[in-house]
C-alpha atoms as a PDB file:
ATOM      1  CA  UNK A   1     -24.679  16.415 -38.075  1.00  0.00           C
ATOM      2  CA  UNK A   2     -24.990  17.970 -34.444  1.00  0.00           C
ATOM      3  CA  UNK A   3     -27.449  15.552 -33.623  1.00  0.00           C
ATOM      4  CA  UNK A   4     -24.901  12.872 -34.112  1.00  0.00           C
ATOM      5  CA  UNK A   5     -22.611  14.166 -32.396  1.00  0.00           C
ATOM      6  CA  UNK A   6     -24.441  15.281 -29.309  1.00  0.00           C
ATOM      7  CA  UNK A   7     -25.586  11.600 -29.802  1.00  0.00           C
ATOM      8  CA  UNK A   8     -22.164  10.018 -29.747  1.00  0.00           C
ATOM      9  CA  UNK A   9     -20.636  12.130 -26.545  1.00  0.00           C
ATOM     10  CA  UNK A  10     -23.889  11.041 -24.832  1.00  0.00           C
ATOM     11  CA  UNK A  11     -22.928   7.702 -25.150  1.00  0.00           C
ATOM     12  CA  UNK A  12     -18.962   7.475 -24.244  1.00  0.00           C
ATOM     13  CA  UNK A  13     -20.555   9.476 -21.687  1.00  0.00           C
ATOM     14  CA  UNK A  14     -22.500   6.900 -20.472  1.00  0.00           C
ATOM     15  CA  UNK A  15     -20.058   4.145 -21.255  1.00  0.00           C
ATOM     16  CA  UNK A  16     -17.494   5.955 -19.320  1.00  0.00           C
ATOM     17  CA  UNK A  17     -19.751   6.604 -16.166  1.00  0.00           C
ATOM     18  CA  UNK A  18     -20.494   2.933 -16.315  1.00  0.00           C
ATOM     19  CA  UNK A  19     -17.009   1.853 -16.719  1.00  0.00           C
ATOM     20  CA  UNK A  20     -15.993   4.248 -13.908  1.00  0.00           C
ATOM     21  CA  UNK A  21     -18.694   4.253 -11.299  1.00  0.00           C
ATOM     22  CA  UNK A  22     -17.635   0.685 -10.792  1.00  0.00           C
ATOM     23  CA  UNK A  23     -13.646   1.323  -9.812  1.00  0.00           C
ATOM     24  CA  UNK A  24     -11.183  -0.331 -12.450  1.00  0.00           C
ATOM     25  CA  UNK A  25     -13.041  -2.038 -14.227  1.00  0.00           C
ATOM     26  CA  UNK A  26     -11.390  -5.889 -15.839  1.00  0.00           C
ATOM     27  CA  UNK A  27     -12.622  -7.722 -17.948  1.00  0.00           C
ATOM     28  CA  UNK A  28     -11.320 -10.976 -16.358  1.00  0.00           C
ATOM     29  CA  UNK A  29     -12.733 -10.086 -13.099  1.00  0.00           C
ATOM     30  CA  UNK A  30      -9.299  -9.858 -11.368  1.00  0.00           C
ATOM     31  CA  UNK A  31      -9.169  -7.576  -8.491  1.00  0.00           C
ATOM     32  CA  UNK A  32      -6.813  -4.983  -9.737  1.00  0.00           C
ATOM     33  CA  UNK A  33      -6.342  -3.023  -6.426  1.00  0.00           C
ATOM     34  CA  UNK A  34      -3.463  -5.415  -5.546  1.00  0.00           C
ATOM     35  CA  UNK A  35      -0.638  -4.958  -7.446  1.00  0.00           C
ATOM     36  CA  UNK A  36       1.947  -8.169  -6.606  1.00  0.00           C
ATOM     37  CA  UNK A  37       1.541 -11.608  -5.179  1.00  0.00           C
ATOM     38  CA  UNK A  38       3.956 -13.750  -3.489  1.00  0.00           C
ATOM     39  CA  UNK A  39       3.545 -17.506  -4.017  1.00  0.00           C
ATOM     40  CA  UNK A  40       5.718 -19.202  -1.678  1.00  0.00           C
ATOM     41  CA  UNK A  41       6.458 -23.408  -2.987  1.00  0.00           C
ATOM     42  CA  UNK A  42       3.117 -25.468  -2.057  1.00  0.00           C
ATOM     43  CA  UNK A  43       5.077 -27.993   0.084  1.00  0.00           C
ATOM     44  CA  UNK A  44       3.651 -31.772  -0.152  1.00  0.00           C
ATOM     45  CA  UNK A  45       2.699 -33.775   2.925  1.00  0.00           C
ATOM     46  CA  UNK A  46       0.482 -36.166   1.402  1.00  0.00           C
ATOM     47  CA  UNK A  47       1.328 -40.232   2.324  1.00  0.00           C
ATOM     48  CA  UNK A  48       1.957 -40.998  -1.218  1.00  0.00           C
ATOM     49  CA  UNK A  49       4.326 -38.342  -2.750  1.00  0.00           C
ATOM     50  CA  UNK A  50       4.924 -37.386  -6.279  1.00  0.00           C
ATOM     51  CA  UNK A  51       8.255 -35.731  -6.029  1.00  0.00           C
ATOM     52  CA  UNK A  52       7.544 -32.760  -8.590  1.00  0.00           C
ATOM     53  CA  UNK A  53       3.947 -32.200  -8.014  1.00  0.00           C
ATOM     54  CA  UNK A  54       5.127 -29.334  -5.177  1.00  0.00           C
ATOM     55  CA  UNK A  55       7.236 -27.696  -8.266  1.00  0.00           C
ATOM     56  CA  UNK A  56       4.127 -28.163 -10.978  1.00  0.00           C
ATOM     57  CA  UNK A  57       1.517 -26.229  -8.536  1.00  0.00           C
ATOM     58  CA  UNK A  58       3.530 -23.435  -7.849  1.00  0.00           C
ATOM     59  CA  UNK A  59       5.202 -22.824 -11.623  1.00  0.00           C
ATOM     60  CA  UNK A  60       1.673 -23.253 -12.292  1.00  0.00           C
ATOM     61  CA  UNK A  61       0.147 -20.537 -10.002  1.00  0.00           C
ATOM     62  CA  UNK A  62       2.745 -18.310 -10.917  1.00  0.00           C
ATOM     63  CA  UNK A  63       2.321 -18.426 -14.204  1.00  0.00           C
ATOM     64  CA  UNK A  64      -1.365 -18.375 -14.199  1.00  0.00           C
ATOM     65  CA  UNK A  65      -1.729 -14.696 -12.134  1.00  0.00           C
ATOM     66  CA  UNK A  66       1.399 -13.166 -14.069  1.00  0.00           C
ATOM     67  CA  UNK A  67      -0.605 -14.375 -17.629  1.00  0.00           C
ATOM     68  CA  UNK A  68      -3.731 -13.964 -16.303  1.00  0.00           C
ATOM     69  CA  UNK A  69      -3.878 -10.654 -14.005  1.00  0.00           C
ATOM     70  CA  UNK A  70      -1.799  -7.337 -14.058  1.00  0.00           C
ATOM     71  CA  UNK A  71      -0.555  -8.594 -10.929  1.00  0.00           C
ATOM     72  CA  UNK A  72       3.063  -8.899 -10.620  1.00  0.00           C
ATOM     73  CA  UNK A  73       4.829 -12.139  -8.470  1.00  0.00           C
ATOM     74  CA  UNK A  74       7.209 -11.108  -6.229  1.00  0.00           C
ATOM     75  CA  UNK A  75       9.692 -13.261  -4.191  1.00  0.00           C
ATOM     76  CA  UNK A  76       8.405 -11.547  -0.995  1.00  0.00           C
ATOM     77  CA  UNK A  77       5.897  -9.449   0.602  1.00  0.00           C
ATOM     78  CA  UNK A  78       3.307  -9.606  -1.779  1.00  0.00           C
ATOM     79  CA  UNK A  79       0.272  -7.955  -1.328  1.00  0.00           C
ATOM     80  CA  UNK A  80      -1.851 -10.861  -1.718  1.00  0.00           C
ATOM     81  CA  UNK A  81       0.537 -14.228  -0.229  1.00  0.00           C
ATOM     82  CA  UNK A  82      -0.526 -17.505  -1.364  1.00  0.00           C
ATOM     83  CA  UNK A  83       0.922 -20.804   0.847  1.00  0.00           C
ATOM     84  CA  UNK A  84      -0.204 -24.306   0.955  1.00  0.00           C
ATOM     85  CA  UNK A  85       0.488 -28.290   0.871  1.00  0.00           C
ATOM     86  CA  UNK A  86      -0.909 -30.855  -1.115  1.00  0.00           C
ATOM     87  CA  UNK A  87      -2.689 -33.018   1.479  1.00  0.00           C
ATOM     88  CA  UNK A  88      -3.594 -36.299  -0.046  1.00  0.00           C
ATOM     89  CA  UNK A  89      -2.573 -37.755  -3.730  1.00  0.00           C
ATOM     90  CA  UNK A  90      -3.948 -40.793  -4.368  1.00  0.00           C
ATOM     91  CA  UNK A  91      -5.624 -43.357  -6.804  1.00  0.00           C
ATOM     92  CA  UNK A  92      -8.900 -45.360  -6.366  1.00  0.00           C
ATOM     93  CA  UNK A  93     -10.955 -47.293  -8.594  1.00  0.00           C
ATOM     94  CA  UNK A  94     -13.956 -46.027  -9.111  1.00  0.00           C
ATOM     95  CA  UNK A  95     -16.129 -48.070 -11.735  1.00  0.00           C
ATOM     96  CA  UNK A  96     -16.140 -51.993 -11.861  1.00  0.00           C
ATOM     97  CA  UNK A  97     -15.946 -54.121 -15.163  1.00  0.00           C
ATOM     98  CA  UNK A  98     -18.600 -57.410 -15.862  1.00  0.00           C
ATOM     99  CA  UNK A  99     -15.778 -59.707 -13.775  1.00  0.00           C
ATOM    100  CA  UNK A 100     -15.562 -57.002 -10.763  1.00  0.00           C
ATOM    101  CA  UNK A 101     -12.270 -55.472 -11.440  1.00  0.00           C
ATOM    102  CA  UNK A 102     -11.617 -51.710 -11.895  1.00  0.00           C
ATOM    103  CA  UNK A 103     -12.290 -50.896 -15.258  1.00  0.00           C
ATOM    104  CA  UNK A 104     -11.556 -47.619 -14.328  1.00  0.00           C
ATOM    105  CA  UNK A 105      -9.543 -45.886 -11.792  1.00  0.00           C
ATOM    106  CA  UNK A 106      -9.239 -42.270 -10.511  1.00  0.00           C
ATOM    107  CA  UNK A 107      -5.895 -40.115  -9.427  1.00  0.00           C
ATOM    108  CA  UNK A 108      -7.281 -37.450  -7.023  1.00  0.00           C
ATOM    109  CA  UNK A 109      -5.256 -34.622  -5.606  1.00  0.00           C
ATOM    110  CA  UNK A 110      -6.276 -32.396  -2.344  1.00  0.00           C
ATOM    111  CA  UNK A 111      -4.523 -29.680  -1.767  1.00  0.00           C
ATOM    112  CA  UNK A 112      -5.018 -27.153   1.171  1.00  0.00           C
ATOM    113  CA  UNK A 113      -4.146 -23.146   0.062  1.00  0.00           C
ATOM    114  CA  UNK A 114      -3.866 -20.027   2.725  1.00  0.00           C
ATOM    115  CA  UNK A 115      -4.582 -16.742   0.814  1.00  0.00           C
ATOM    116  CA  UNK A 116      -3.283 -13.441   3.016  1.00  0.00           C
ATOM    117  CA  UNK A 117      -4.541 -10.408   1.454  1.00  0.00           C
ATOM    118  CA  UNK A 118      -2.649  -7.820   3.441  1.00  0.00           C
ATOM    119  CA  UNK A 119      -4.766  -5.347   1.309  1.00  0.00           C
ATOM    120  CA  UNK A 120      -8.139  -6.303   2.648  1.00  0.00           C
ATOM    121  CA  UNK A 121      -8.701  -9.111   5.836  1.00  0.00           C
ATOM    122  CA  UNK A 122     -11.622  -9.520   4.416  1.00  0.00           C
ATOM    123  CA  UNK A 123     -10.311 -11.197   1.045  1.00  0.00           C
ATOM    124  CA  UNK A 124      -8.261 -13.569   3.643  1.00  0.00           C
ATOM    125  CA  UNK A 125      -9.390 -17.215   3.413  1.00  0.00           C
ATOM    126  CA  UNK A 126      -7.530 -20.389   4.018  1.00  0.00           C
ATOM    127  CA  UNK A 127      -9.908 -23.816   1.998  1.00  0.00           C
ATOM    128  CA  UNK A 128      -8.722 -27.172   0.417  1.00  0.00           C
ATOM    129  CA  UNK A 129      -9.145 -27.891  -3.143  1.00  0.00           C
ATOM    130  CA  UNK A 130      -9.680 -31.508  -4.825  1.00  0.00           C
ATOM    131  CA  UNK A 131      -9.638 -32.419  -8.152  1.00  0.00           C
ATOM    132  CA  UNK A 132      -9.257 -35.745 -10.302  1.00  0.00           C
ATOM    133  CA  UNK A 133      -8.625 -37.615 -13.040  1.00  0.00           C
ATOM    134  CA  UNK A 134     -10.322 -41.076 -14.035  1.00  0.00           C
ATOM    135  CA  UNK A 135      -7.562 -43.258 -16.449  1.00  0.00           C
ATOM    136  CA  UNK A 136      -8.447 -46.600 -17.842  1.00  0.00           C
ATOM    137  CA  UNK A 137      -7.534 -49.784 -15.266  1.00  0.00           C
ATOM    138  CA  UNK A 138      -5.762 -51.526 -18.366  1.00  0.00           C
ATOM    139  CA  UNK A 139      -3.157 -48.331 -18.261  1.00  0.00           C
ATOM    140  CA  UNK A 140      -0.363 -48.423 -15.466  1.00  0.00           C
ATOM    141  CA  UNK A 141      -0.659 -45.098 -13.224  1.00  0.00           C
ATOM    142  CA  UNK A 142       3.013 -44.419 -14.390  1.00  0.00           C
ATOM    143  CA  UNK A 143       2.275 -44.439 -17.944  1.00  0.00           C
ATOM    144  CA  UNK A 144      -0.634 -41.546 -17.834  1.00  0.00           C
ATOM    145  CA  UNK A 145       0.720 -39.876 -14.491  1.00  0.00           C
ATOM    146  CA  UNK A 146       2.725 -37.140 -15.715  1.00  0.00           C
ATOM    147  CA  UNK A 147      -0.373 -36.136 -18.046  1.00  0.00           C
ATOM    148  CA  UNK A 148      -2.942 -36.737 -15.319  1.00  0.00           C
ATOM    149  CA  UNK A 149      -0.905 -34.604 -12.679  1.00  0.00           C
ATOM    150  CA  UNK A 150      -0.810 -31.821 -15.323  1.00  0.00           C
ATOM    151  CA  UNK A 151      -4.696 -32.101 -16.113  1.00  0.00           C
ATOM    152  CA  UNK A 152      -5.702 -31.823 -12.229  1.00  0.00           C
ATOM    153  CA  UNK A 153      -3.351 -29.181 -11.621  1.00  0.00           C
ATOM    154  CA  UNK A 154      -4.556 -26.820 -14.322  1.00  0.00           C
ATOM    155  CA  UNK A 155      -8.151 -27.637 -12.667  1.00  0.00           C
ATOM    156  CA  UNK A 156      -6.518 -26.250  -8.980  1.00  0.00           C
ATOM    157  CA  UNK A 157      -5.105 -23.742 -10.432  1.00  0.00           C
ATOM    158  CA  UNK A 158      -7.788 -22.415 -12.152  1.00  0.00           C
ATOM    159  CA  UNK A 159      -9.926 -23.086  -8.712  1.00  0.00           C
ATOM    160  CA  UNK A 160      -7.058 -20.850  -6.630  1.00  0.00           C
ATOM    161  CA  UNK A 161      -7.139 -18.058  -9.170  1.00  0.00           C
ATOM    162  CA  UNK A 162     -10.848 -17.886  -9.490  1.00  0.00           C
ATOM    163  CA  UNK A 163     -10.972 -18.235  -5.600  1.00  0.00           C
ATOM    164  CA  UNK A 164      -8.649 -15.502  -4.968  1.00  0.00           C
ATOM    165  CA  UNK A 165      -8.886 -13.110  -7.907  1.00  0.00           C
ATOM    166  CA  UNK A 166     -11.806 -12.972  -9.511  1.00  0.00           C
ATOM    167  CA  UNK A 167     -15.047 -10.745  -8.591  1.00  0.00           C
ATOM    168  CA  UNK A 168     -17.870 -12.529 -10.247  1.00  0.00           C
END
């Protein structure tokens, strides 16, 4: 019976030397040496403009680090600050049919994001995102738009969170 025991404290031993030589230790990978996060409205300057597409991104971004993260959103002085615009939203075809129409055509978003991390400069990093969704040319844009926009801006999302947050 000693024998097991010694042999179970040996290993939360180890576990907890692993757990700990490696700081707080998440198991989504979010950095969890910032504590809040401002995300200011992602402000749309693309030609074509989807009037709640600005709204959708940042509900969206939000909701995805206070869900996602122990990170709290603030209104203001975050400790990581996330701004941006939405550069370019537009549709293309992108795959012709036997009589050279679109049989297909795709609704791609851009968007270009400035992450501040006032913790750590070097987690600083301003890129643009893109991301898009192919609909069938027989459908009108405004019939599948409101599901499209939702679609790609999950995808950004995701891409700004992993981007900013997670330590893989």
């Amino acid at each position: 019976m000693k024998n097991y025991l010694r042999t179970a404290y040996c290993l939360l031993f180890t576990a907890y030397c692993l757990l700990a030589s490696c700081g707080i230790y998440s198991f989504t990978g979010v950095n969890t040496t910032v504590k809040t996060a401002t995300v200011h409205l992602i402000t749309n300057q693309a030609a074509v403009v989807n009037t709640g597409l600005s709204g959708v991104l940042t509900e969206k971004l939000k909701n995805k680090i206070i869900t996602n993260s122990p990170i709290a959103v603030v209104e203001q002085n975050g400790e990581i600050d996330f701004s941006g615009t939405i550069t370019s939203y537009q549709t293309n075809p992108v795959a012709a049919s036997a009589n050279e129409t679109a049989a297909l055509n795709r609704l791609t978003i851009i968007i270009n994001i400035e992450c501040t991390n006032k913790k750590d400069d070097k987690q600083t990093w301003t890129q643009s995102f893109s991301r898009y969704a192919d609909f069938n040319s027989s459908q009108d844009l405004s019939s599948v738009e409101s599901k499209l926009v939702e679609e790609i801006a999950d995808q950004l999302v995701e891409d700004i969170f992993n981007k900013a947050l997670v330590n893989w």
